[in-house]
C-alpha atoms as a PDB file:
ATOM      1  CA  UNK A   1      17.313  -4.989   8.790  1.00  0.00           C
ATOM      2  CA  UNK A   2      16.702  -3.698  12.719  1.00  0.00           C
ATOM      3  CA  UNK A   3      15.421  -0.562  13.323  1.00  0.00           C
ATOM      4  CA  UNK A   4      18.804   0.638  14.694  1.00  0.00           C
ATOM      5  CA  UNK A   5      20.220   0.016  11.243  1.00  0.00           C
ATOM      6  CA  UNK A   6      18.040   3.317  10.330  1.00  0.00           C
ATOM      7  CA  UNK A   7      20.624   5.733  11.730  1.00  0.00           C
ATOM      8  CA  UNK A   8      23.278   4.483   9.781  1.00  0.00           C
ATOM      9  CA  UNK A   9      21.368   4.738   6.484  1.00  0.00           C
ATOM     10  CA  UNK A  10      20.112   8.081   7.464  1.00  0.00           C
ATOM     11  CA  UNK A  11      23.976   9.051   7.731  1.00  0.00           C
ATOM     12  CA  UNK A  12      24.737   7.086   4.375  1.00  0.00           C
ATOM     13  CA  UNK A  13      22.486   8.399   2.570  1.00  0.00           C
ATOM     14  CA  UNK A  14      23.108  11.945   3.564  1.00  0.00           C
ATOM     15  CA  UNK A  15      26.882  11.589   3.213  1.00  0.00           C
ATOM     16  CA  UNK A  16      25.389  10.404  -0.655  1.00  0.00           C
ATOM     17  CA  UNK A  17      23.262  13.577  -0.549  1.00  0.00           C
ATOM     18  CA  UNK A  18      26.493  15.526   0.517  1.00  0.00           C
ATOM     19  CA  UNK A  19      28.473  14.465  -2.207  1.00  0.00           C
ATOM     20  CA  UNK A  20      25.997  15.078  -5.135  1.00  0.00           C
ATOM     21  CA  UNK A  21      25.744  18.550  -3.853  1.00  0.00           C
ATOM     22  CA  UNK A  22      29.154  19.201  -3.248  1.00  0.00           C
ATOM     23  CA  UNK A  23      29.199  20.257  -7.339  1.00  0.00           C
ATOM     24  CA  UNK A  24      26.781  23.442  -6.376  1.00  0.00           C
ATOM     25  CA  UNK A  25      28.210  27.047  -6.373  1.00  0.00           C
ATOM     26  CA  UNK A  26      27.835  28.322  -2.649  1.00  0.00           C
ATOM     27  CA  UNK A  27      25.515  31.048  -1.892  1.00  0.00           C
ATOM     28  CA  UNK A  28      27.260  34.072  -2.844  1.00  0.00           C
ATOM     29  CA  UNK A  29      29.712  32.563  -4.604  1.00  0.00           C
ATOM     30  CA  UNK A  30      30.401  32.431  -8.846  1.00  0.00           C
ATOM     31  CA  UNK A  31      30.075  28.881 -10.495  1.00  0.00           C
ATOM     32  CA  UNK A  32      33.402  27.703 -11.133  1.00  0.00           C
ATOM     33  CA  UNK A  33      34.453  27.939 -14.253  1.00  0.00           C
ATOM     34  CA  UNK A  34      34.412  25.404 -17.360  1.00  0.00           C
ATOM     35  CA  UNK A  35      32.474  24.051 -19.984  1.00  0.00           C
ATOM     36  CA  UNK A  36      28.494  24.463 -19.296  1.00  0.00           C
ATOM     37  CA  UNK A  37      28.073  20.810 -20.779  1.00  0.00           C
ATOM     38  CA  UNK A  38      30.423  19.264 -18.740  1.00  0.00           C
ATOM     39  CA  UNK A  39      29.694  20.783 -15.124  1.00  0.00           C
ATOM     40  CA  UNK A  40      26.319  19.548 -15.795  1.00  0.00           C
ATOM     41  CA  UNK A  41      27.253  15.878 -16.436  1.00  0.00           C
ATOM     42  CA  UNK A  42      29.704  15.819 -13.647  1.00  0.00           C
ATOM     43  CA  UNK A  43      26.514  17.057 -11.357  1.00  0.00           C
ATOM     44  CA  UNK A  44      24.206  14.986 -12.845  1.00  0.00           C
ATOM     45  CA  UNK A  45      26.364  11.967 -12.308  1.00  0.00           C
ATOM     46  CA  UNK A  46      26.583  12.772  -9.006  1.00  0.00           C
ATOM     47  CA  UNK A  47      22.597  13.276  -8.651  1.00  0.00           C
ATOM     48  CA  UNK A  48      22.703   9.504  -9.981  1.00  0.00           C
ATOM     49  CA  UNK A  49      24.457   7.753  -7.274  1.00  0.00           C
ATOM     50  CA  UNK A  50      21.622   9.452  -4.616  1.00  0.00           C
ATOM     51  CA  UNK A  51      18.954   8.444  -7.038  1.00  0.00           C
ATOM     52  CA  UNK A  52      20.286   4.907  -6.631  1.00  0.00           C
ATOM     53  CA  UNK A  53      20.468   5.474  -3.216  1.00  0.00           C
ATOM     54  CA  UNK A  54      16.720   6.880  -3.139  1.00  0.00           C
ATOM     55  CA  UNK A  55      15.713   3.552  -4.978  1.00  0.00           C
ATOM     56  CA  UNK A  56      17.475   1.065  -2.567  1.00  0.00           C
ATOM     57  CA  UNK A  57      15.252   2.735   0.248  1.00  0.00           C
ATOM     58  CA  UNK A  58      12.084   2.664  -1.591  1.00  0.00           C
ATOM     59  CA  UNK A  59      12.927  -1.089  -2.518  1.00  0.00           C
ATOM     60  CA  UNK A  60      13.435  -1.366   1.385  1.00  0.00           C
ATOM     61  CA  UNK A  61      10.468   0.034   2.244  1.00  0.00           C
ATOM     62  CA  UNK A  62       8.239  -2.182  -0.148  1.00  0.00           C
ATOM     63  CA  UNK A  63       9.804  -5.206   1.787  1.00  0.00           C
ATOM     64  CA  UNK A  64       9.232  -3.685   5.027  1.00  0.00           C
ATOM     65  CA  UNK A  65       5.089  -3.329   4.241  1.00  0.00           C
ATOM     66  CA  UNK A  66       5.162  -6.771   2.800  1.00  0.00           C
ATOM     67  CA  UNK A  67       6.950  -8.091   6.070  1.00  0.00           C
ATOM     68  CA  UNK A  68       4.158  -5.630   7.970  1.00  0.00           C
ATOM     69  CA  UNK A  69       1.790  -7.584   5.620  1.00  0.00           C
ATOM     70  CA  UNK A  70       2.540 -10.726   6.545  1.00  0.00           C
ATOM     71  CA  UNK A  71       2.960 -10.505   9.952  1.00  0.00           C
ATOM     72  CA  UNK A  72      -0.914  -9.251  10.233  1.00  0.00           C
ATOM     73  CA  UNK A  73      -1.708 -12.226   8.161  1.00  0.00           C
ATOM     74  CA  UNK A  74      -0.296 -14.785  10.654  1.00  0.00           C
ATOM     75  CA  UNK A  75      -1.995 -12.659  13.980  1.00  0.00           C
ATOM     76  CA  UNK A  76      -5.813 -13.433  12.233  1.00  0.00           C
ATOM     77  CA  UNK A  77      -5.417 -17.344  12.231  1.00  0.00           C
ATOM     78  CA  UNK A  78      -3.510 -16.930  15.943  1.00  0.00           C
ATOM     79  CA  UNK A  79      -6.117 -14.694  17.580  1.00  0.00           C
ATOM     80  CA  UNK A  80      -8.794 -17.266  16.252  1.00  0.00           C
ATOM     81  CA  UNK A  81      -6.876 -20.030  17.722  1.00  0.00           C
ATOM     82  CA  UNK A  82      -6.637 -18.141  21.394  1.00  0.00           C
ATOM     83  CA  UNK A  83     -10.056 -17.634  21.220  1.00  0.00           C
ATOM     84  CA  UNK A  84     -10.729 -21.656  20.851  1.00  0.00           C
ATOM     85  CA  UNK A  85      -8.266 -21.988  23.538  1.00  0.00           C
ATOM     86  CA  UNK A  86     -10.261 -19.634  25.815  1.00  0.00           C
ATOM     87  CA  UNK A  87     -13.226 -21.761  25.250  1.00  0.00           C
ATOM     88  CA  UNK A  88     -11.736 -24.692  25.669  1.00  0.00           C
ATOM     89  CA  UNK A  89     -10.761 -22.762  29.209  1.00  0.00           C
ATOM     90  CA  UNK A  90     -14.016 -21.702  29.652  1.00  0.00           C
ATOM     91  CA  UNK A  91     -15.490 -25.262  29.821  1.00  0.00           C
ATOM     92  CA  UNK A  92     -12.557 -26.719  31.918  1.00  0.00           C
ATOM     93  CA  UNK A  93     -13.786 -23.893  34.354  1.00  0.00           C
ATOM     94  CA  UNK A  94     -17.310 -24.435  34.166  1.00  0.00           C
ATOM     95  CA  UNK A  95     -16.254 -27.911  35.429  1.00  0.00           C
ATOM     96  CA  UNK A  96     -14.238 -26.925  38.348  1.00  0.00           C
ATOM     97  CA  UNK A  97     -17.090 -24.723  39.106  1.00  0.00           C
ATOM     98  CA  UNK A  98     -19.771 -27.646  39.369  1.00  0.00           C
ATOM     99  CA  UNK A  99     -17.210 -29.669  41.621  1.00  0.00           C
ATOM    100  CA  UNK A 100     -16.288 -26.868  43.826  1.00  0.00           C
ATOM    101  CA  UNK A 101     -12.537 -26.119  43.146  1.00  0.00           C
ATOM    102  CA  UNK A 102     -13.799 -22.285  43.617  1.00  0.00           C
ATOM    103  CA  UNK A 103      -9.724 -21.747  43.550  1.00  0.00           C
ATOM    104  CA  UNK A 104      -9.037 -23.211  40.690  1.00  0.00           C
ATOM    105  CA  UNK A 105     -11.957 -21.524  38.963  1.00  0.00           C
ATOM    106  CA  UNK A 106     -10.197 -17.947  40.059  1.00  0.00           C
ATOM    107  CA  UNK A 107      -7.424 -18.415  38.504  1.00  0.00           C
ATOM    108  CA  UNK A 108      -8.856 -19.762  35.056  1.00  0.00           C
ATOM    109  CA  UNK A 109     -10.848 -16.778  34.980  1.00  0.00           C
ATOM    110  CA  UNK A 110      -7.975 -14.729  35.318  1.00  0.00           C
ATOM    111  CA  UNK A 111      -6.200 -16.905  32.421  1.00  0.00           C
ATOM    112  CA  UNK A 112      -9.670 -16.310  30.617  1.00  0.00           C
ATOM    113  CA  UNK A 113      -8.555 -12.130  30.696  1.00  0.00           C
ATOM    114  CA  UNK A 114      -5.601 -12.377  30.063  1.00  0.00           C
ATOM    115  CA  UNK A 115      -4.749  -9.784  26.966  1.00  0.00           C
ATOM    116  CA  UNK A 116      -1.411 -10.849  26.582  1.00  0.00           C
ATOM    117  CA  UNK A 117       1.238 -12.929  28.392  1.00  0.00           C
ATOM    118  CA  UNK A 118       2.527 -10.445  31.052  1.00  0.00           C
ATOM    119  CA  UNK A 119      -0.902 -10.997  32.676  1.00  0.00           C
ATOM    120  CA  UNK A 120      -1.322 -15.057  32.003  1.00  0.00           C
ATOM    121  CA  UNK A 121      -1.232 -16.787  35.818  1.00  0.00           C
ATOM    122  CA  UNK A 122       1.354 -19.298  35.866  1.00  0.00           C
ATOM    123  CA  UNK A 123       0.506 -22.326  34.161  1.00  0.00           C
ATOM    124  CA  UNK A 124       2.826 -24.211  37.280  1.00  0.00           C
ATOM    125  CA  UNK A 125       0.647 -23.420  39.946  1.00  0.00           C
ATOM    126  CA  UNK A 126      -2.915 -25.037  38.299  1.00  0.00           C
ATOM    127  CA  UNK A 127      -0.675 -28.041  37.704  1.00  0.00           C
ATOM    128  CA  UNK A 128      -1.656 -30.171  40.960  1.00  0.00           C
ATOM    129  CA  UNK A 129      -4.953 -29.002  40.151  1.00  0.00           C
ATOM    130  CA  UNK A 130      -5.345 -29.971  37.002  1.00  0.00           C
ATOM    131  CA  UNK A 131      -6.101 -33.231  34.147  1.00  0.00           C
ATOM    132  CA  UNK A 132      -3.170 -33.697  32.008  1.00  0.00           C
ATOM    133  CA  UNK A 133      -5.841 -32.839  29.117  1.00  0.00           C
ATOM    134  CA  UNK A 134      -5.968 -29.844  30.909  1.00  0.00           C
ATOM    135  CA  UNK A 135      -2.545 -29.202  31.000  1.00  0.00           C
ATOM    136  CA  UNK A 136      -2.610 -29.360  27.452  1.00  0.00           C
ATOM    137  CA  UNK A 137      -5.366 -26.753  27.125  1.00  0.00           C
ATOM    138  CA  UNK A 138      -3.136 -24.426  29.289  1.00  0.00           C
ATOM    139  CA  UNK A 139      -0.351 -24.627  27.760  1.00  0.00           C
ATOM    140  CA  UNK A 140      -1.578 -24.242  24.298  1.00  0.00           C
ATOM    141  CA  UNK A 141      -3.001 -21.276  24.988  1.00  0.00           C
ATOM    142  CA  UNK A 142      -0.038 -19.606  26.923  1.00  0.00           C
ATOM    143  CA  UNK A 143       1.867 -20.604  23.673  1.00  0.00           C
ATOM    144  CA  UNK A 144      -0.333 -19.285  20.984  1.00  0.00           C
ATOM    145  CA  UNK A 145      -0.442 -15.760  23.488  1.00  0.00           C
ATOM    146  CA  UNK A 146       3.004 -15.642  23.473  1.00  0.00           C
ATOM    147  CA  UNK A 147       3.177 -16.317  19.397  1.00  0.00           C
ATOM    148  CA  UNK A 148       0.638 -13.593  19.196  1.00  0.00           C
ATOM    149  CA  UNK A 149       2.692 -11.192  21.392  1.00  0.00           C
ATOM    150  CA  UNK A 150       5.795 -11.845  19.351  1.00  0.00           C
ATOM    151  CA  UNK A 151       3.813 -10.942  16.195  1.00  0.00           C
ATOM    152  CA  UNK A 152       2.616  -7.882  17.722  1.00  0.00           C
ATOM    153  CA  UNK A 153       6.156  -6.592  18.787  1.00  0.00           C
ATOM    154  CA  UNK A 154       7.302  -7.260  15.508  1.00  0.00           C
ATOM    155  CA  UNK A 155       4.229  -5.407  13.128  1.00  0.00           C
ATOM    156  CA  UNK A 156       5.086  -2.717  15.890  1.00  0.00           C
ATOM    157  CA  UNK A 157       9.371  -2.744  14.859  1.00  0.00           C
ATOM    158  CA  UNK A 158       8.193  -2.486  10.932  1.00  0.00           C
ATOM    159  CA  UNK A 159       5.492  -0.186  11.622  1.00  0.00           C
ATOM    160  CA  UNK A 160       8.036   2.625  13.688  1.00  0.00           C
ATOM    161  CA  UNK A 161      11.113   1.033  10.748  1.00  0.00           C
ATOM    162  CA  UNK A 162       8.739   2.501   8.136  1.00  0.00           C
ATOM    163  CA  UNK A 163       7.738   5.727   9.714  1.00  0.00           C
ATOM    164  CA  UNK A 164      11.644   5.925   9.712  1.00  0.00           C
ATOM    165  CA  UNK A 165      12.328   5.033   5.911  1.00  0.00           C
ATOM    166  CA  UNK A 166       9.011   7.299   4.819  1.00  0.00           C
ATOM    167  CA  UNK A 167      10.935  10.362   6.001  1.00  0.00           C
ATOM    168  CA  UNK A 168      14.243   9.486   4.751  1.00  0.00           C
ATOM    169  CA  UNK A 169      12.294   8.724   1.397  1.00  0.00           C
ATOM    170  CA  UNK A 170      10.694  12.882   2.063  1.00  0.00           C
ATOM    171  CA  UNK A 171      14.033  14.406   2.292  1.00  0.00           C
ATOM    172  CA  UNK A 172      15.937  12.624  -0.387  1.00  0.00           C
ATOM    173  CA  UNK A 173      12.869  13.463  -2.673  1.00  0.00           C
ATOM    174  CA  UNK A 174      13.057  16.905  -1.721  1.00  0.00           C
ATOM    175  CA  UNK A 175      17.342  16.886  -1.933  1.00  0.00           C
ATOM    176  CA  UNK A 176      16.913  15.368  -5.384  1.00  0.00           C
ATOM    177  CA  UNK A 177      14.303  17.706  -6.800  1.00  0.00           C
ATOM    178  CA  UNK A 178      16.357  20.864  -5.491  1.00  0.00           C
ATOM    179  CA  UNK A 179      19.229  19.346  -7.193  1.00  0.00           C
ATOM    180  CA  UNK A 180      17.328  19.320 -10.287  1.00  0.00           C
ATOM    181  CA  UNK A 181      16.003  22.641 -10.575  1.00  0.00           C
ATOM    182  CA  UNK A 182      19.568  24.097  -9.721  1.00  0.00           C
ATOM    183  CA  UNK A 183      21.026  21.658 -12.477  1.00  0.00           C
ATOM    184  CA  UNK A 184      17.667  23.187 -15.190  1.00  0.00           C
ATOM    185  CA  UNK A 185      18.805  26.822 -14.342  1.00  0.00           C
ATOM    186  CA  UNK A 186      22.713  26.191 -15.969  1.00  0.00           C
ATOM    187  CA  UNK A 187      23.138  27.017 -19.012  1.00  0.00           C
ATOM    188  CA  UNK A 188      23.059  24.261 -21.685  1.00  0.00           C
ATOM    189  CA  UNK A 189      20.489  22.524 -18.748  1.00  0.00           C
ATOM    190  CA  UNK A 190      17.998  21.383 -21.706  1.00  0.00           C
ATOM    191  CA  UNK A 191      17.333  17.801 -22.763  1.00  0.00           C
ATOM    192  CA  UNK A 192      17.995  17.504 -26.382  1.00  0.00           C
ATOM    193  CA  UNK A 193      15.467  16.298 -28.871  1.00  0.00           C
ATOM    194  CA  UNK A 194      14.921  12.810 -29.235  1.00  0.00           C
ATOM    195  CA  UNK A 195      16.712  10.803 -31.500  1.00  0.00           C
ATOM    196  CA  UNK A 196      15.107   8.478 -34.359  1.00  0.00           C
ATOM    197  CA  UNK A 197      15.486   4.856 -32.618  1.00  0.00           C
ATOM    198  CA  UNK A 198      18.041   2.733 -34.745  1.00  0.00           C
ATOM    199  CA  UNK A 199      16.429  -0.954 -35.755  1.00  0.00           C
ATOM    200  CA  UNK A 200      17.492  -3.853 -33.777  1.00  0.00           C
ATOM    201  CA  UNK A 201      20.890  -5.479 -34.984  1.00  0.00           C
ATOM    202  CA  UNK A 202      18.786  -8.727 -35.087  1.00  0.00           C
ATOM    203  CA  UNK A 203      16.372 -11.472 -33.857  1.00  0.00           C
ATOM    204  CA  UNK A 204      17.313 -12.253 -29.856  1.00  0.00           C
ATOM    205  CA  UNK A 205      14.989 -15.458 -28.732  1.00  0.00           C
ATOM    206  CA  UNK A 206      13.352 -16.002 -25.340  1.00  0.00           C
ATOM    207  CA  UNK A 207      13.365 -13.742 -22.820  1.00  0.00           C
ATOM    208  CA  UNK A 208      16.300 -11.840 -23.324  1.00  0.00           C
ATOM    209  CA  UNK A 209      14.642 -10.971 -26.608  1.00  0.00           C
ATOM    210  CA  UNK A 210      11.476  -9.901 -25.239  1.00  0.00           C
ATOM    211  CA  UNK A 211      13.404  -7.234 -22.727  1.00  0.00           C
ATOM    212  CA  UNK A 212      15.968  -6.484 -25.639  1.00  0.00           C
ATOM    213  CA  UNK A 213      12.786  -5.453 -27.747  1.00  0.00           C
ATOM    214  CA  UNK A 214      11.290  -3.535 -24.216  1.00  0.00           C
ATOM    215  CA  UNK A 215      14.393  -1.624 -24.229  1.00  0.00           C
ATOM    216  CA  UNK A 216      14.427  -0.597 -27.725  1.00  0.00           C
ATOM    217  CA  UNK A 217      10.785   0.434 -27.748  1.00  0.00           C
ATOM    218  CA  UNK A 218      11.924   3.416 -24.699  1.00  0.00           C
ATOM    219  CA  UNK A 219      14.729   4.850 -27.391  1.00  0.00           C
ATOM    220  CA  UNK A 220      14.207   7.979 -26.954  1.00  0.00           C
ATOM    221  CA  UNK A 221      12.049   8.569 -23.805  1.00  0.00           C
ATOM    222  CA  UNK A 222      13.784  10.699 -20.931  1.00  0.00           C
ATOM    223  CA  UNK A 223      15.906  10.013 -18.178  1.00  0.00           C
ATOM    224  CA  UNK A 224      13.571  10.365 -14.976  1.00  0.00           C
ATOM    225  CA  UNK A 225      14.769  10.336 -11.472  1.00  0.00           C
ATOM    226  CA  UNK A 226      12.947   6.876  -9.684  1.00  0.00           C
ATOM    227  CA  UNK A 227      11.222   6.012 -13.140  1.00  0.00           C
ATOM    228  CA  UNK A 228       9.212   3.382 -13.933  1.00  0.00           C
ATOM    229  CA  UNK A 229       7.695   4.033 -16.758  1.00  0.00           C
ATOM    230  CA  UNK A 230       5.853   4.414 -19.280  1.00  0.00           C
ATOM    231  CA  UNK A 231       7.073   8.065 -19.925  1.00  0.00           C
ATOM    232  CA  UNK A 232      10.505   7.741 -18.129  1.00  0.00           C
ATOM    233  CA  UNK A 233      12.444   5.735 -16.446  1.00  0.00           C
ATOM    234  CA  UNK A 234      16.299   6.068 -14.779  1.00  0.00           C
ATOM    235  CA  UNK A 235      18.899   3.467 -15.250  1.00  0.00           C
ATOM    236  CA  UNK A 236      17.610   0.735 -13.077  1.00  0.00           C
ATOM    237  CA  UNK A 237      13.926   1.518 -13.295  1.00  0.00           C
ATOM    238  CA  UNK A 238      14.650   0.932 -17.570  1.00  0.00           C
ATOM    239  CA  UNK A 239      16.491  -2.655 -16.756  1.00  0.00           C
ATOM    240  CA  UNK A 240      14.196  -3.515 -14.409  1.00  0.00           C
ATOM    241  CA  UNK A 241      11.025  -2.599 -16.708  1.00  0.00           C
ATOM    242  CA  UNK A 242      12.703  -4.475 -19.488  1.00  0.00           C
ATOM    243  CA  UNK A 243      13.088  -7.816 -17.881  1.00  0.00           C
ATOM    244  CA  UNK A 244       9.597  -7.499 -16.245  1.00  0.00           C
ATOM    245  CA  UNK A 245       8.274  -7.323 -19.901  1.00  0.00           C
ATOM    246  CA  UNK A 246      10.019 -10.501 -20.102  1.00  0.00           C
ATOM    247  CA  UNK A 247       8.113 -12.108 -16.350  1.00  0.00           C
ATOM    248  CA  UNK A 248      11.266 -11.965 -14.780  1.00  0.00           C
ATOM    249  CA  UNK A 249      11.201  -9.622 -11.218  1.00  0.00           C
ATOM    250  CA  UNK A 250      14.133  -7.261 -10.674  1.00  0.00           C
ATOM    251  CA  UNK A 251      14.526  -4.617  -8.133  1.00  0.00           C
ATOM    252  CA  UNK A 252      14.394  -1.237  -8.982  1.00  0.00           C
ATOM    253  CA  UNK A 253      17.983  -0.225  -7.816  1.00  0.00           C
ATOM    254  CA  UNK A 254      21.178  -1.125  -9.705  1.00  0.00           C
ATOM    255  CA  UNK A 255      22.862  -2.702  -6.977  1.00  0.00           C
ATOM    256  CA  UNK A 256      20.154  -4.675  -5.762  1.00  0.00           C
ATOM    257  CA  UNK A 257      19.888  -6.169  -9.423  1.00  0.00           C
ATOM    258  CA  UNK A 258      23.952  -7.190  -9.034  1.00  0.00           C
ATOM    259  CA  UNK A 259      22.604  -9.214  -6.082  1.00  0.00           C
ATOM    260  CA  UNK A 260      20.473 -10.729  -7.816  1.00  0.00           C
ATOM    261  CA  UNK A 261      21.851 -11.851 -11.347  1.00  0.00           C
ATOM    262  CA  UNK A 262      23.909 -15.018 -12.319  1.00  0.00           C
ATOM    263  CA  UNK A 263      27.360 -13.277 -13.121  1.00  0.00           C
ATOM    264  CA  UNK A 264      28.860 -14.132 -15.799  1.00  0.00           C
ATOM    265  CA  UNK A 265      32.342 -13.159 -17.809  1.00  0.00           C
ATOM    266  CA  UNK A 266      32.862 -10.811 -20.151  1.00  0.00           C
ATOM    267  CA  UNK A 267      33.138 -12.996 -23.221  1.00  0.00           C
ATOM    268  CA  UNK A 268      30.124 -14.831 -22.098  1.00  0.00           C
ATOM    269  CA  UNK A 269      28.257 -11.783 -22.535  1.00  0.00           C
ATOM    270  CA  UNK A 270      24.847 -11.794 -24.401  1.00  0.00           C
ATOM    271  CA  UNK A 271      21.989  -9.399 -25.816  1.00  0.00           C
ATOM    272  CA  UNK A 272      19.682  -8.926 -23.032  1.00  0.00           C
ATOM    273  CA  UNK A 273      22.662  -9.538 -19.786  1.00  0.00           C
ATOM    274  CA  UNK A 274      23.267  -6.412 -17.959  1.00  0.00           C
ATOM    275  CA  UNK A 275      26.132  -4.336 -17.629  1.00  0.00           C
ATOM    276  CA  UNK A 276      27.117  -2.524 -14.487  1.00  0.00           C
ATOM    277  CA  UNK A 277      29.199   0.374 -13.761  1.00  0.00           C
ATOM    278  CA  UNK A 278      31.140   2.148 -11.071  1.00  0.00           C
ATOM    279  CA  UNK A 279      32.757   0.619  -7.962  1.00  0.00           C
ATOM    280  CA  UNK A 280      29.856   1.223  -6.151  1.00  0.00           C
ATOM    281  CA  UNK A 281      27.269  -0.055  -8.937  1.00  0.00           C
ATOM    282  CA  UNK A 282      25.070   3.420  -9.091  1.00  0.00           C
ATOM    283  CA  UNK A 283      24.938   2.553 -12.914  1.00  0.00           C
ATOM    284  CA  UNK A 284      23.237  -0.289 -15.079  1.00  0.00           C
ATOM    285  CA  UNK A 285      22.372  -0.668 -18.800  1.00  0.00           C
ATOM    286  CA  UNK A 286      21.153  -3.380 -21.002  1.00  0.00           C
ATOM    287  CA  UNK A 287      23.603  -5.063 -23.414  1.00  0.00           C
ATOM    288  CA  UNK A 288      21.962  -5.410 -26.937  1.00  0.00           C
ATOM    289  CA  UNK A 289      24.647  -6.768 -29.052  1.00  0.00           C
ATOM    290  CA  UNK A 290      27.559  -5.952 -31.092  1.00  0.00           C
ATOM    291  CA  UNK A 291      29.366  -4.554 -28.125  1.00  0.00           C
ATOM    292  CA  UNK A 292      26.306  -1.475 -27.366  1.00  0.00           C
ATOM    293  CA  UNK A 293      23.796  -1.104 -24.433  1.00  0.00           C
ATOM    294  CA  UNK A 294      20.529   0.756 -24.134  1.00  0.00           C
ATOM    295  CA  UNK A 295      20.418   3.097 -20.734  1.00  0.00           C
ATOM    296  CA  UNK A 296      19.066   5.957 -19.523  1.00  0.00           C
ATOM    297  CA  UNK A 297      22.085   7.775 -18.596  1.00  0.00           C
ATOM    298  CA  UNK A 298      21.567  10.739 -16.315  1.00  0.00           C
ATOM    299  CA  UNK A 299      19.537  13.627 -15.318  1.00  0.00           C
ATOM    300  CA  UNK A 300      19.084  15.876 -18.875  1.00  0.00           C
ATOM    301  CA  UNK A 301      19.303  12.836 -20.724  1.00  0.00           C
ATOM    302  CA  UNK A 302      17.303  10.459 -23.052  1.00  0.00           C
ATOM    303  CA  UNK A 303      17.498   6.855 -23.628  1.00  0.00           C
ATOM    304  CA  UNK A 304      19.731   5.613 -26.274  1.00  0.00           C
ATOM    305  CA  UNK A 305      22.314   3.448 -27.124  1.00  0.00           C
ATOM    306  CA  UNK A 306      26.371   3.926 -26.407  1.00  0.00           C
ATOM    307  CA  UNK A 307      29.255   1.818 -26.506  1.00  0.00           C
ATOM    308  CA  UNK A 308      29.281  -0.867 -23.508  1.00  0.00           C
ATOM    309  CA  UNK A 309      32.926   0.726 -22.620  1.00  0.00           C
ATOM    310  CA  UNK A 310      31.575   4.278 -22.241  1.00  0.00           C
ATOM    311  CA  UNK A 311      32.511   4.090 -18.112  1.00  0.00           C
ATOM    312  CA  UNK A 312      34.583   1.735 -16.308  1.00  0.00           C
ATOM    313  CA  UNK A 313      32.429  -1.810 -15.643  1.00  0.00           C
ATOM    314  CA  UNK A 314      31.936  -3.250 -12.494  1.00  0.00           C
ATOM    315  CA  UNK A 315      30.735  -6.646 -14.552  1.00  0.00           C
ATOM    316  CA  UNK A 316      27.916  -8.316 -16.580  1.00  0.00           C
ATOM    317  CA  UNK A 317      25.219 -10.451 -15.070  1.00  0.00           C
ATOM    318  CA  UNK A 318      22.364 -12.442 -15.990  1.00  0.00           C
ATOM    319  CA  UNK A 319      18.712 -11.775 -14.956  1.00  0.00           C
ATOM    320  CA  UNK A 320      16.505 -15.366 -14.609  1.00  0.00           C
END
């Protein structure tokens, strides 16, 4: 994504940020009226589609310092390879030197200085000057500065892109966590007690069976904004834990995870697929079987198990 893609994620995400909050009383103002319960899970669901939105930009900023990563892995064999360039320079000057070309021997040194392309002489003007082997010394180098300026431009782009997600990542952080302490001073704002995790329905093979069984072993745990586990996890932080129990990767954001599944149809459906929900996928369980998924569902929440139908699906895919 280019760095003047930031902006408009800044603007998404705070329209997200918007939204969740648009539940809040005003300063001032009386809560409106209604059952304590439900003005909580209508706020809470709206909490989860930022949370979502915090995880897509975390997800982006892991790719961003692996980019960063690899970019300053491909500069360490290129500055090596200048620097045999430059000797091979070095000796092709040392030769004009000892047959007089006291011209050409200026401007190799200056091509010996260089620090990056905007200062290399022009290769064109050595050419009458030079051996073709020479040429080919030239020219290399000019071509590995130029693949080493590129490289530098582009660690620079990820390095400002990340300064730029970092403090997008501050303020939804801090947007979420006010959220959550207005949503724990409502009344009825406690988690319930955990519930005594049911048995599985039965034996699921392979790898769907080994996140199945994942999933079952966090019955119980809470709902935790950006979890990962071990002691809480959100929706896509549980599916994505489940199927890494099982070696397969997912990203830690519901709709990346639609991306990235084998869709499949409804009657195709099997224990271990995932289920997603909402137009714009903010939601994702686990489907275990016997028409019932394991999620974590929202803020003041545990994980348990609920009928696949509980909110209107988006559709089932297949991790693998």
């Amino acid at each position: 994504m280019p760095t003047t893609a930031l902006p408009c994620r800044a603007a998404a995400l705070a329209a997200g940020m918007t939204v969740a909050l648009a539940l809040a009383p005003a300063p001032g103002r009386a809560a409106p009226a209604g059952d304590p319960e439900e003005r909580i899970a209508r706020a809470a669901e709206q909490l989860e589609i930022v949370v979502e939105q915090y995880n897509d930009l975390r997800e982006e900023l892991r790719e961003t310092r692996a980019r960063s990563a690899a970019l300053h892995a491909e500069m360490m064999p290129l500055e090596r390879e200048i620097e045999a360039h430059r000797t091979e320079i070095s000796l092709i000057a040392a030769r004009a030197y000892r047959t007089g070309d006291i011209h050409a021997v200026g401007m190799l040194g200056t091509l010996l200085r260089a620090a990056d392309p905007e200062n290399l002489v022009d290769p064109l003007i050595l050419l009458d000057r030079l051996t073709r082997e020479q040429h080919r010394m030239i020219a290399a180098l000019t071509e590995a500065y130029d693949r080493l300026a590129a490289a530098r431009r582009g660690v620079e782009a990820l390095a400002a892109r990340q300064r730029g997600q970092e403090r997008q990542l501050a303020a939804r952080k801090l947007a979420i966590e006010t959220e959550l302490a207005r949503l724990a001073r409502l009344p009825g704002g406690v988690e319930p007690r955990a519930e005594a995790a049911p048995r599985l329905p039965g034996p699921v093979a392979g790898a769907a069976g080994r996140a199945v069984r994942f999933a079952y072993a966090q019955l119980g745990k809470p709902y935790r904004w950006g979890g990962e586990g071990p002691d809480g996890y959100d929706c896509s932080g549980l599916t994505s834990a489940a199927w890494a129990a099982a070696g397969v990767r997912l990203p830690h954001n519901a709709a990346r995870q639609w991306r990235a599944v084998t869709r499949i149809s409804r009657a195709a459906r099997q224990a271990g697929d995932l289920v997603f929900y909402y137009r714009d996928l903010h939601h994702v369980a686990l489907y275990v079987g016997d028409g019932k998924i394991i999620h974590a569902p929202r803020t003041g929440t545990r994980i348990r198990i609920d009928r696949v139908d509980y909110q209107p699906i988006v559709g089932y895919g297949r991790p693998g």
